[in-house]
N, C-alpha and C. Protein backbone atom coordinates (compact mmCIF):
# COMPACT_ATOMS: atom_id res chain seq x y z
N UNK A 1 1.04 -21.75 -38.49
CA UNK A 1 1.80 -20.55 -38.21
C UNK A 1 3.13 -20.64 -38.94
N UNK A 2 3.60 -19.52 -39.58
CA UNK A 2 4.64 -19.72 -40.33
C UNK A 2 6.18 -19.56 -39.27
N UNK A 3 7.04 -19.77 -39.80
CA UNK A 3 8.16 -19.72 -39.07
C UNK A 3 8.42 -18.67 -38.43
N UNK A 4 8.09 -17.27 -39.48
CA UNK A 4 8.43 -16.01 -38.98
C UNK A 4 7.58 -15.75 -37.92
N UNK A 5 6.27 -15.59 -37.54
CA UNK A 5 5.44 -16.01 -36.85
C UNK A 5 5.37 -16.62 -35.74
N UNK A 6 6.21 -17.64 -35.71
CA UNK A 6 6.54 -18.57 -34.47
C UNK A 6 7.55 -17.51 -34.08
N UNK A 7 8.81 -17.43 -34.53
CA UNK A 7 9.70 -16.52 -34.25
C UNK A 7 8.99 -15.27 -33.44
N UNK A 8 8.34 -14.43 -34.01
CA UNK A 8 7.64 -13.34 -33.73
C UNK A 8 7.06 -13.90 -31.75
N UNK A 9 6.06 -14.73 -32.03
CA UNK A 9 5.17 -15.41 -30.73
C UNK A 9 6.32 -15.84 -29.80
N UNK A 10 7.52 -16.17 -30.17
CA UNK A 10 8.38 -16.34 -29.25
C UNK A 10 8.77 -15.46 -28.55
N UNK A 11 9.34 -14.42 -29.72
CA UNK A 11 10.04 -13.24 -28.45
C UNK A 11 9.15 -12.30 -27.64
N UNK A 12 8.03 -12.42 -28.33
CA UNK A 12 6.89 -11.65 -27.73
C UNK A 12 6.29 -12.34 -26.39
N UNK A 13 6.36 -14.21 -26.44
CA UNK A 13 6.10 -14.77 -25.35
C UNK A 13 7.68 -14.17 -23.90
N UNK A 14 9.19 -14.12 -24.68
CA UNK A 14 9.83 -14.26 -23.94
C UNK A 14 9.90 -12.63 -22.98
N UNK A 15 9.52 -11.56 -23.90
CA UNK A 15 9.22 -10.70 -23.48
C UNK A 15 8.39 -10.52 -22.26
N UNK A 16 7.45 -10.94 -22.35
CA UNK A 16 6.10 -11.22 -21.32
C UNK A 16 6.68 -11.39 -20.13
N UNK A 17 7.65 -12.74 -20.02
CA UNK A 17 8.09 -13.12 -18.90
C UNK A 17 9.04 -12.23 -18.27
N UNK A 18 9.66 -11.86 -19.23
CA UNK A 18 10.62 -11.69 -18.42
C UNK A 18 10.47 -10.16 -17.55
N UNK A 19 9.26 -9.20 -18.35
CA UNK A 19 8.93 -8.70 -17.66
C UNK A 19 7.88 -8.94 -16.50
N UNK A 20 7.72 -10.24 -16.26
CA UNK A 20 6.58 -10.58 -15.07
C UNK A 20 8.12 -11.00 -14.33
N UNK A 21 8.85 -11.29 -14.65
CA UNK A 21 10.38 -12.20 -13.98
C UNK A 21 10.51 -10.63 -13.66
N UNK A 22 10.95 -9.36 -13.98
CA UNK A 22 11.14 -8.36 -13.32
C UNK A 22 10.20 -7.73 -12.52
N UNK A 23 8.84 -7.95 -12.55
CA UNK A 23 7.69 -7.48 -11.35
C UNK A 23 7.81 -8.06 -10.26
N UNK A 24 7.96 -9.44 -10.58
CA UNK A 24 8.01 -10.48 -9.29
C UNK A 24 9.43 -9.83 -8.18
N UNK A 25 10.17 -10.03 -9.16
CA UNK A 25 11.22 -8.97 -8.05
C UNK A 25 11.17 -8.29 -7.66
N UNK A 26 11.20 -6.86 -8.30
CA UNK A 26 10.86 -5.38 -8.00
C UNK A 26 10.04 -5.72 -6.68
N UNK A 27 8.76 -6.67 -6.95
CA UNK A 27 7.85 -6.13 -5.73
C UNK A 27 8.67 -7.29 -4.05
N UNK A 28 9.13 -8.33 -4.80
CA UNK A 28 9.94 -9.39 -3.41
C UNK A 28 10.93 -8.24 -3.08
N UNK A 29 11.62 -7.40 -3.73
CA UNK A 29 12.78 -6.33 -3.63
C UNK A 29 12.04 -5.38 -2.30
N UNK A 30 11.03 -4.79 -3.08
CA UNK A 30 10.22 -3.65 -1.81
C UNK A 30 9.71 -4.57 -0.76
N UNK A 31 9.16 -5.79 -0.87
CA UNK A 31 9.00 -6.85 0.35
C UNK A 31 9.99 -6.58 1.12
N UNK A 32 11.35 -6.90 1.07
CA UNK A 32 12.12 -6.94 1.92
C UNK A 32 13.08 -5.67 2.27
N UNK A 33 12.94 -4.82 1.69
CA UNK A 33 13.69 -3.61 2.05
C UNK A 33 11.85 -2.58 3.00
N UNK A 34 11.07 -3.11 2.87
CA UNK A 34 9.98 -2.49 3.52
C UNK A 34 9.54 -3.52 4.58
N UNK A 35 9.73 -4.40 4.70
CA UNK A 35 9.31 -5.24 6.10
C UNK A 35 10.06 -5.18 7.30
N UNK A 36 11.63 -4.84 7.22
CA UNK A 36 12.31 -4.43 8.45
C UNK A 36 11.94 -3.39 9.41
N UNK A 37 10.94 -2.54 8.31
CA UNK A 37 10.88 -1.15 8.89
C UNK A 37 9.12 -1.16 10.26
N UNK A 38 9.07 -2.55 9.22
CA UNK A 38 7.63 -2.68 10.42
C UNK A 38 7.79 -3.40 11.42
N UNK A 39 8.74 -4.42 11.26
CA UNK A 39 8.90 -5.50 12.48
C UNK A 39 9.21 -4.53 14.03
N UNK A 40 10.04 -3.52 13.95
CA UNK A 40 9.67 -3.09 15.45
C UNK A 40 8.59 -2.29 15.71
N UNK A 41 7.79 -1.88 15.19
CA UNK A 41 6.28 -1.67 15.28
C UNK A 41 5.52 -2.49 15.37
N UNK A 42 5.63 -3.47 14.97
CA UNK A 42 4.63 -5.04 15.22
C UNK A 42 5.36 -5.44 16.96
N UNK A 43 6.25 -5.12 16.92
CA UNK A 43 6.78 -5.85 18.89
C UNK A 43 6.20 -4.85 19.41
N UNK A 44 6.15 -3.66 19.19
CA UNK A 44 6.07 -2.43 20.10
C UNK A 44 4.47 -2.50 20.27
N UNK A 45 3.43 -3.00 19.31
CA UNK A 45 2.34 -3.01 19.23
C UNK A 45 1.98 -4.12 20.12
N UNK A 46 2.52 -5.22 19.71
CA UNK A 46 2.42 -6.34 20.19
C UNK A 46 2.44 -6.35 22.02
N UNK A 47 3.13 -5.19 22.53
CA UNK A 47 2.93 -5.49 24.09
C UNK A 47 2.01 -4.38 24.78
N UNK A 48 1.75 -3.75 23.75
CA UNK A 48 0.84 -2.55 24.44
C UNK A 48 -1.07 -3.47 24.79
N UNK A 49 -0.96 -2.89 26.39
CA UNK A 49 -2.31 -3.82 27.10
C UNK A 49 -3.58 -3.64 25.74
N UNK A 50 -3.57 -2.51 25.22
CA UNK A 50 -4.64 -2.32 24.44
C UNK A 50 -4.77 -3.52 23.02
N UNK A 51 -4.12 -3.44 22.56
CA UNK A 51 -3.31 -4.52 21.50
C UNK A 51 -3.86 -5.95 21.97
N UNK A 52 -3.28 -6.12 23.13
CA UNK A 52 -3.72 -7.68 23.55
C UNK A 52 -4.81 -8.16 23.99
N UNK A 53 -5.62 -6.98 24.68
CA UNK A 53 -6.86 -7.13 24.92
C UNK A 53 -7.52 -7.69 23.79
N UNK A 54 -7.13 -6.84 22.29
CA UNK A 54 -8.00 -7.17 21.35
C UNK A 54 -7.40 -8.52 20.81
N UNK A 55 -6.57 -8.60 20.78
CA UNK A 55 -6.02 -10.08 20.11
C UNK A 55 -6.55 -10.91 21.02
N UNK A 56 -6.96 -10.60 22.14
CA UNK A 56 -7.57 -12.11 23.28
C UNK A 56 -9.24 -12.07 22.75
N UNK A 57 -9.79 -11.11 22.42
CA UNK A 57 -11.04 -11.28 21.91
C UNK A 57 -10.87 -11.68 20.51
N UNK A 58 -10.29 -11.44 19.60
CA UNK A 58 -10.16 -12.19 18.34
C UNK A 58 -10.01 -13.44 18.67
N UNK A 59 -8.90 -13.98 19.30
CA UNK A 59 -8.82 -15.60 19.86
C UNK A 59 -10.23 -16.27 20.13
N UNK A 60 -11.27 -15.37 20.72
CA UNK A 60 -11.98 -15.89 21.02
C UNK A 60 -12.99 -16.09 20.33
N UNK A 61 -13.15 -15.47 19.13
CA UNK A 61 -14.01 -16.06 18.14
C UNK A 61 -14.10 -16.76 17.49
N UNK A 62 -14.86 -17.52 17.05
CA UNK A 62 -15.12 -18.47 16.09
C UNK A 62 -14.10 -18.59 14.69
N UNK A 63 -13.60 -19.80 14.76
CA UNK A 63 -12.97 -19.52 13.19
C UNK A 63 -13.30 -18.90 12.16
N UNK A 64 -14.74 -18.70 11.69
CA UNK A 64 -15.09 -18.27 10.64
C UNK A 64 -15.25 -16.67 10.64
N UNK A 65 -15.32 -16.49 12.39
CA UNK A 65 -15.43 -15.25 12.26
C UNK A 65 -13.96 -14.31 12.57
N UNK A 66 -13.14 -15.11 12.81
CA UNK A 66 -11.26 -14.67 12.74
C UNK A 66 -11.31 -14.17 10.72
N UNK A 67 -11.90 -15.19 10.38
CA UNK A 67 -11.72 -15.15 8.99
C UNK A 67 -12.50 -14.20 8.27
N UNK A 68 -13.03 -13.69 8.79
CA UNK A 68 -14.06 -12.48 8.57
C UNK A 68 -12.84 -11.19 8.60
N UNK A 69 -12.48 -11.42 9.86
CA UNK A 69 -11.94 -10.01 10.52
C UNK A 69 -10.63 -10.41 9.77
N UNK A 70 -9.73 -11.29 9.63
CA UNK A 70 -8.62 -11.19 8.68
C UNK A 70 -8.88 -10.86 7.49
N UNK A 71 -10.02 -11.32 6.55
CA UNK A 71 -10.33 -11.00 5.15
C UNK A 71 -10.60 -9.36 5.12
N UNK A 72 -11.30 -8.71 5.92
CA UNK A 72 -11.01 -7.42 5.76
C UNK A 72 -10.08 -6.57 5.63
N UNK A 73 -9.09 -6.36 6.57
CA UNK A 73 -8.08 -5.78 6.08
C UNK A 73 -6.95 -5.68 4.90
N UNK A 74 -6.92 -7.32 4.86
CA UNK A 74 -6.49 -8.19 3.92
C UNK A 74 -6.44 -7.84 2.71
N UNK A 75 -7.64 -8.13 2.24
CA UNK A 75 -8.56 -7.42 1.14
C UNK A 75 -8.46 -6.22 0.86
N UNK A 76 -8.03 -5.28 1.86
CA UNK A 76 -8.41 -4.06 1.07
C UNK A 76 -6.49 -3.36 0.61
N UNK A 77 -5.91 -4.31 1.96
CA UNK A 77 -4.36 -3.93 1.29
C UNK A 77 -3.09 -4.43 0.63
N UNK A 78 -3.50 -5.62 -0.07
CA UNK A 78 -2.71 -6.42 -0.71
C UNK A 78 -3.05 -5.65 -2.02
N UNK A 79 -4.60 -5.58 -2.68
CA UNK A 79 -4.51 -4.76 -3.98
C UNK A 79 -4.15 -3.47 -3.80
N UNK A 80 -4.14 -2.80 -2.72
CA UNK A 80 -3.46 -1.47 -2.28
C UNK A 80 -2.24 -1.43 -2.78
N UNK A 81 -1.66 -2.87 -2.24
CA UNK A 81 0.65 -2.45 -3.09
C UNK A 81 0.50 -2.57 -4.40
N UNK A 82 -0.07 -3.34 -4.96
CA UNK A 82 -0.37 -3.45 -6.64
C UNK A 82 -0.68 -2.10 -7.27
N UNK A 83 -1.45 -1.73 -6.56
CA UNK A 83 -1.96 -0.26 -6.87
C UNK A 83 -0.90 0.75 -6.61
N UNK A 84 -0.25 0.78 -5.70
CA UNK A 84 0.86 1.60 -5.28
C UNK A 84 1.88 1.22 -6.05
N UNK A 85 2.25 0.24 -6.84
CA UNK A 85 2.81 -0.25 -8.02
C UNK A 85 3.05 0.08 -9.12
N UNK A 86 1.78 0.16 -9.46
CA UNK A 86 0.92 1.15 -10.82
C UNK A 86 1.43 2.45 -10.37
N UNK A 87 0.78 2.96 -9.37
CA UNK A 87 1.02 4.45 -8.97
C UNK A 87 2.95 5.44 -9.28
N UNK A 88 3.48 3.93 -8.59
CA UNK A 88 4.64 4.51 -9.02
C UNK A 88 5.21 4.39 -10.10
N UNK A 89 4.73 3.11 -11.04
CA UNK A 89 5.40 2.87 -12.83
C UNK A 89 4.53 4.41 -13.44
N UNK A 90 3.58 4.89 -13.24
CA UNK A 90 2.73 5.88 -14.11
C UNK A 90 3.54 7.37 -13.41
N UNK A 91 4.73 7.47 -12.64
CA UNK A 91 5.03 8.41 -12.41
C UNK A 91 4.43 9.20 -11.25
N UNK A 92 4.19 8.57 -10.54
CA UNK A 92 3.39 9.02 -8.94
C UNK A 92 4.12 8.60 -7.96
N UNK A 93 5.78 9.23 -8.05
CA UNK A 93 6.08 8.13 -7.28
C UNK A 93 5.57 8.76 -5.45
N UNK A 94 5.52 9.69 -5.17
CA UNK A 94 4.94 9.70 -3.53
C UNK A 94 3.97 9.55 -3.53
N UNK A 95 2.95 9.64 -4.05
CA UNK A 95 1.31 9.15 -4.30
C UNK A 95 1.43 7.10 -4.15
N UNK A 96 2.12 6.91 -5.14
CA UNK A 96 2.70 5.16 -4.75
C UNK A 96 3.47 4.76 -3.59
N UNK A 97 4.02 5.82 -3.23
CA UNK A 97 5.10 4.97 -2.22
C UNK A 97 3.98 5.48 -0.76
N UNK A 98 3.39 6.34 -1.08
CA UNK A 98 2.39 6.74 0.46
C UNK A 98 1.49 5.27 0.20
N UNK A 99 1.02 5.74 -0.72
CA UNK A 99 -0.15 4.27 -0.83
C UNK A 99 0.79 2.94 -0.36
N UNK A 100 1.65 2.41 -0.87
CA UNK A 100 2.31 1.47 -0.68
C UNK A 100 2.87 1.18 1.11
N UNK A 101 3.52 2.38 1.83
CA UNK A 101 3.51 1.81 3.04
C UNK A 101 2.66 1.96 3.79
N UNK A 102 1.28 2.81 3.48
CA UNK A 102 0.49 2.73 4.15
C UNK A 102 -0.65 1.00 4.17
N UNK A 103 0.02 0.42 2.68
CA UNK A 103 -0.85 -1.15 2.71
C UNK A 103 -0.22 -1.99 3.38
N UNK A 104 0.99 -1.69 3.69
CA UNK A 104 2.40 -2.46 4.32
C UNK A 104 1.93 -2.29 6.22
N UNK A 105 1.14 -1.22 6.12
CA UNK A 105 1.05 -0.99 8.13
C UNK A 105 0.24 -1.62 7.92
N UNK A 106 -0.85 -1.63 7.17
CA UNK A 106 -2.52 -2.27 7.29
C UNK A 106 -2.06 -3.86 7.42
N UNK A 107 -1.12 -4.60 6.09
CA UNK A 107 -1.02 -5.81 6.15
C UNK A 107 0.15 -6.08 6.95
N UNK A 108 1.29 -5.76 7.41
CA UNK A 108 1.96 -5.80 8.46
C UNK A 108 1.15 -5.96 9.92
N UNK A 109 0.59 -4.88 9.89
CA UNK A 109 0.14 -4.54 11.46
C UNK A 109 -1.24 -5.64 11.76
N UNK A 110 -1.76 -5.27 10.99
CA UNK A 110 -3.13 -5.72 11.50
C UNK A 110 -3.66 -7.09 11.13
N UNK A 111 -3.13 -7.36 10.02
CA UNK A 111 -3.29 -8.63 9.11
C UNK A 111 -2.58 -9.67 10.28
N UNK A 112 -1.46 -9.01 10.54
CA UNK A 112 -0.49 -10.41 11.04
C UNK A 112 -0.67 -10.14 12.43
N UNK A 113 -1.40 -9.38 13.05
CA UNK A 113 -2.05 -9.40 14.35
C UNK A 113 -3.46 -10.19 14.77
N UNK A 114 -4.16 -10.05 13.93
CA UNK A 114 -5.63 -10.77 13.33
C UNK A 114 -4.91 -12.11 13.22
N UNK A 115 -4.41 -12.38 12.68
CA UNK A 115 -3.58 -14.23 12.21
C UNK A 115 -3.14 -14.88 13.31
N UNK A 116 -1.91 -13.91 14.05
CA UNK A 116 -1.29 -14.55 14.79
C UNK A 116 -2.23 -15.11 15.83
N UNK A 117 -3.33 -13.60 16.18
CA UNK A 117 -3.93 -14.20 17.53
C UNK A 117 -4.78 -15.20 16.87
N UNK A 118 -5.55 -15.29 15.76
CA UNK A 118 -6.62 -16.34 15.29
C UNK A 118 -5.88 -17.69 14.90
N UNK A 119 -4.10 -17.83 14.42
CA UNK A 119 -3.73 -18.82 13.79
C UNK A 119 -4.40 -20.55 14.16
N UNK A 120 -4.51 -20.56 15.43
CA UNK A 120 -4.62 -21.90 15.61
C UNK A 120 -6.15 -22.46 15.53
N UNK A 121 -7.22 -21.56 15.79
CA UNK A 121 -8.56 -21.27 15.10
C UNK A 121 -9.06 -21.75 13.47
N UNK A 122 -7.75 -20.72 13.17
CA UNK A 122 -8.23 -20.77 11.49
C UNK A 122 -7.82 -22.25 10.56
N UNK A 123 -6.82 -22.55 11.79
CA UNK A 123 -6.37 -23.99 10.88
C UNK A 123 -7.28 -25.45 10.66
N UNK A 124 -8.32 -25.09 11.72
CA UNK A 124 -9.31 -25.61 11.97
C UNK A 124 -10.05 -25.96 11.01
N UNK A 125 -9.65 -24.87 10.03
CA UNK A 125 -10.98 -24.68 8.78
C UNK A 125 -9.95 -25.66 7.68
N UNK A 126 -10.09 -27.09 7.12
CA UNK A 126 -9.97 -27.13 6.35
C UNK A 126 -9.17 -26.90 5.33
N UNK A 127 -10.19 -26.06 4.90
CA UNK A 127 -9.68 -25.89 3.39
C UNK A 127 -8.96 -24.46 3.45
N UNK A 128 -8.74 -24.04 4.86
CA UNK A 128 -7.87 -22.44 5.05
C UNK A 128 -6.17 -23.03 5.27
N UNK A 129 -6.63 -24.21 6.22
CA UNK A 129 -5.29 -24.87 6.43
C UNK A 129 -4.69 -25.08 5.13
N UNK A 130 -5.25 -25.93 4.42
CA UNK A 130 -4.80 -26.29 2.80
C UNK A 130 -4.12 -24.89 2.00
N UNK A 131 -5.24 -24.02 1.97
CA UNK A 131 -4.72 -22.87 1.28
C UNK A 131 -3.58 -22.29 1.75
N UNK A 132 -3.69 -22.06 3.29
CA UNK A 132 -2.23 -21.31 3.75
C UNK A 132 -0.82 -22.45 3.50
N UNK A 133 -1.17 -23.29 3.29
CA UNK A 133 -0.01 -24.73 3.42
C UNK A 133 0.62 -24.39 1.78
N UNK A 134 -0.33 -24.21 1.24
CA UNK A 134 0.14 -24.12 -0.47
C UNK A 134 0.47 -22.67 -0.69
N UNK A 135 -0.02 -21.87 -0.22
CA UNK A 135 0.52 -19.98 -0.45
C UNK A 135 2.33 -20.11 0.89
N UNK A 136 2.18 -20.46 1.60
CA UNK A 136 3.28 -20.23 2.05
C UNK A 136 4.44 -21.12 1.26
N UNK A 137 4.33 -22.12 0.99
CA UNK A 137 4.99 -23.49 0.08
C UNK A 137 5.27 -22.10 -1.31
N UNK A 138 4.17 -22.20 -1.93
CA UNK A 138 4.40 -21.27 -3.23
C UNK A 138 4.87 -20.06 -2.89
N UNK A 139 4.63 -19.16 -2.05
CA UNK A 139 5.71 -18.26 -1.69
C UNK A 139 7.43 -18.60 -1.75
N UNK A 140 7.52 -19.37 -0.69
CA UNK A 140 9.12 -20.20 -0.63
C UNK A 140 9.40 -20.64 -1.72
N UNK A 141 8.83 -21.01 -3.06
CA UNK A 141 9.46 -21.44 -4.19
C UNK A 141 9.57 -20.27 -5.12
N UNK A 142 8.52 -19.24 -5.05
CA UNK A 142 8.92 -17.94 -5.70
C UNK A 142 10.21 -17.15 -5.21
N UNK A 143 10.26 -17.02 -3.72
CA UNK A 143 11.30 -16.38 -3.39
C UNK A 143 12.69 -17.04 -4.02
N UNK A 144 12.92 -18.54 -3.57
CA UNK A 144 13.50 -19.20 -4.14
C UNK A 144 14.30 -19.06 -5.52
N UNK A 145 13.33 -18.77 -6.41
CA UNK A 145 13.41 -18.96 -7.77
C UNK A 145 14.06 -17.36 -8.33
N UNK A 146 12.94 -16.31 -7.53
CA UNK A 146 14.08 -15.12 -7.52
C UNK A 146 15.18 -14.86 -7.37
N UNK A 147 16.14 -15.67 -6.01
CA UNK A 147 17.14 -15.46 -5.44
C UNK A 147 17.82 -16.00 -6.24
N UNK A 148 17.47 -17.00 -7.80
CA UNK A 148 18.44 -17.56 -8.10
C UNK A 148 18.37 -17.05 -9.82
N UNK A 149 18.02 -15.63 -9.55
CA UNK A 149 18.13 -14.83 -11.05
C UNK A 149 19.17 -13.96 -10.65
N UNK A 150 19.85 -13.57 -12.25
CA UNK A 150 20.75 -12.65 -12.32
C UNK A 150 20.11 -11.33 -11.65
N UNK A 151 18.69 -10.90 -11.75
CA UNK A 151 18.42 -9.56 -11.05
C UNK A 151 18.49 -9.49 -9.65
N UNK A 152 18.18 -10.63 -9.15
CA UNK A 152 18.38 -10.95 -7.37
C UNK A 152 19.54 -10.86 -6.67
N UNK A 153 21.13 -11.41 -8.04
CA UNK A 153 22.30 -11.02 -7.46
C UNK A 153 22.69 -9.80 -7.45
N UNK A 154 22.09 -8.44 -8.98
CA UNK A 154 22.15 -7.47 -9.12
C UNK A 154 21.80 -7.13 -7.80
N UNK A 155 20.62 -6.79 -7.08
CA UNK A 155 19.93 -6.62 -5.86
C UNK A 155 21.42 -6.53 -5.13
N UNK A 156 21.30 -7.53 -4.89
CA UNK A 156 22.01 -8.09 -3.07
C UNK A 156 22.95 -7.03 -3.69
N UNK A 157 23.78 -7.29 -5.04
CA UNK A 157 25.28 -6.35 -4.85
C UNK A 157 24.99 -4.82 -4.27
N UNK A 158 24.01 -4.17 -5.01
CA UNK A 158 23.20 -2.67 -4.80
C UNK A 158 23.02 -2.84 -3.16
N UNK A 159 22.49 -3.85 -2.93
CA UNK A 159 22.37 -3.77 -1.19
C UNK A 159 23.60 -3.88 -0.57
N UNK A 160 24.74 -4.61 -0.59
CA UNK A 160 25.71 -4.66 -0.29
C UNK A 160 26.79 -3.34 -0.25
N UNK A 161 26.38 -2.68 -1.32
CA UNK A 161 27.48 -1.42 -1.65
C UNK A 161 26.63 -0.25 -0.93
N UNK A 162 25.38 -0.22 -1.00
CA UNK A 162 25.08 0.81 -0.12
C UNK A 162 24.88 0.69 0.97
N UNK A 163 25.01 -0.12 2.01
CA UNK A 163 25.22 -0.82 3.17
C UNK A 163 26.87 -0.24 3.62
N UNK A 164 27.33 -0.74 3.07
CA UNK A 164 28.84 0.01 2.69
C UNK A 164 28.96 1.27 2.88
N UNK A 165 28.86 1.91 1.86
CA UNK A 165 28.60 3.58 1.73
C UNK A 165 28.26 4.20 3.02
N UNK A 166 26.67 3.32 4.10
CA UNK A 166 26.31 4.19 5.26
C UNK A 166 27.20 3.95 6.21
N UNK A 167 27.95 2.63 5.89
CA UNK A 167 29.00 2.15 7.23
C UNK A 167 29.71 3.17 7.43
N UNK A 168 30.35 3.54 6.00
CA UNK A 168 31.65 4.47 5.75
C UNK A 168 31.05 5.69 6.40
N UNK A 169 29.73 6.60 6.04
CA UNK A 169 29.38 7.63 6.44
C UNK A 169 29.12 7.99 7.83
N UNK A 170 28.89 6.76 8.29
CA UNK A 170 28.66 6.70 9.98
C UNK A 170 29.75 6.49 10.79
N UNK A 171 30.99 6.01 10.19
CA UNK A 171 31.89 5.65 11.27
C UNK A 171 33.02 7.71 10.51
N UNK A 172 32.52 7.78 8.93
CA UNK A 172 33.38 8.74 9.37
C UNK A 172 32.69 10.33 9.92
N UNK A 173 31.39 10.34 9.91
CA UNK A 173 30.90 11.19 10.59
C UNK A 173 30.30 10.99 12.51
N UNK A 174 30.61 9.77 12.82
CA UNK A 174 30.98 9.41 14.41
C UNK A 174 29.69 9.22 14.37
N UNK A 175 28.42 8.25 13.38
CA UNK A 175 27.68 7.82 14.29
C UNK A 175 27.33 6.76 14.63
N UNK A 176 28.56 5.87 14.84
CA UNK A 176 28.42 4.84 15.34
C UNK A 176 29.16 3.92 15.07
């Protein structure tokens, strides 16, 4: 490969990244500005008799078959945000953002309802224990690794100033 060439494969490699270095964010970015909004729907769910009934019968199945009933939902809404991803880079953005929190209730709600009640079941399995030990580990080093890019401080500042902005609007329009 000639020099120019290498040159060329370089910026074209550095390109690559750095737009996967901006996906990875963008989507840890909507992670966390979209997960607050479910956590009191997951408590509120979480005590209703109907809710627990079913989480006491999930408990009660077989590991493999917790892993059944988690892989379903699972499955169908993790490629759902990817898709809602796409949806919104191609200019769809309410077509993406419907798709998107509607994969966020599916894997919010139901995913981590299915888990919680199956967690101590599924750890049972092996090679599920292993996998969740290394996806949560590799999660924490992605987040990690985000928080310590220039776009992650961009973030927080954007979060910080408009955090700001509603303080100002709420204390000077009295709500709160």
């Amino acid at each position: 490969m000639s020099p120019r060439e290498s040159t060329r494969a370089h910026g074209l490699r550095r390109f690559l990244l750095l737009g996967a270095e901006a996906l990875i964010i963008f989507y840890l970015t909507l992670d966390a500005l979209v997960a607050p909004v479910f956590r009191p729907l997951i408590r509120w769910l979480a005590k209703l008799r109907f809710v627990i009934r079913l989480e006491h019968l999930v408990a009660e199945l077989p590991p493999y078959g917790i892993l059944a009933l988690l892989a379903i939902p699972f499955a169908l809404a993790e490629p759902a945000k990817v898709y809602a991803l796409f949806l919104f880079a191609t200019g769809h953005e309410l077509v993406g953002i419907t798709v998107f929190v509607l994969a966020y209730f599916v894997s919010f709600v139901v995913v981590e309802r299915v888990y919680s009640a199956g967690r101590d079941k599924l750890r049972t399995i092996g090679w599920f224990a292993r996998l969740m030990d290394w996806l949560f580990a590799f999660r924490d080093r992605l987040i990690a690794w985000a928080k310590s890019t220039e776009a992650w401080a961009f973030f927080l500042r954007v979060k910080r100033r408009g955090a700001d902005i509603l303080r100002r609007l709420r204390l000077r329009f009295g709500l709160g």
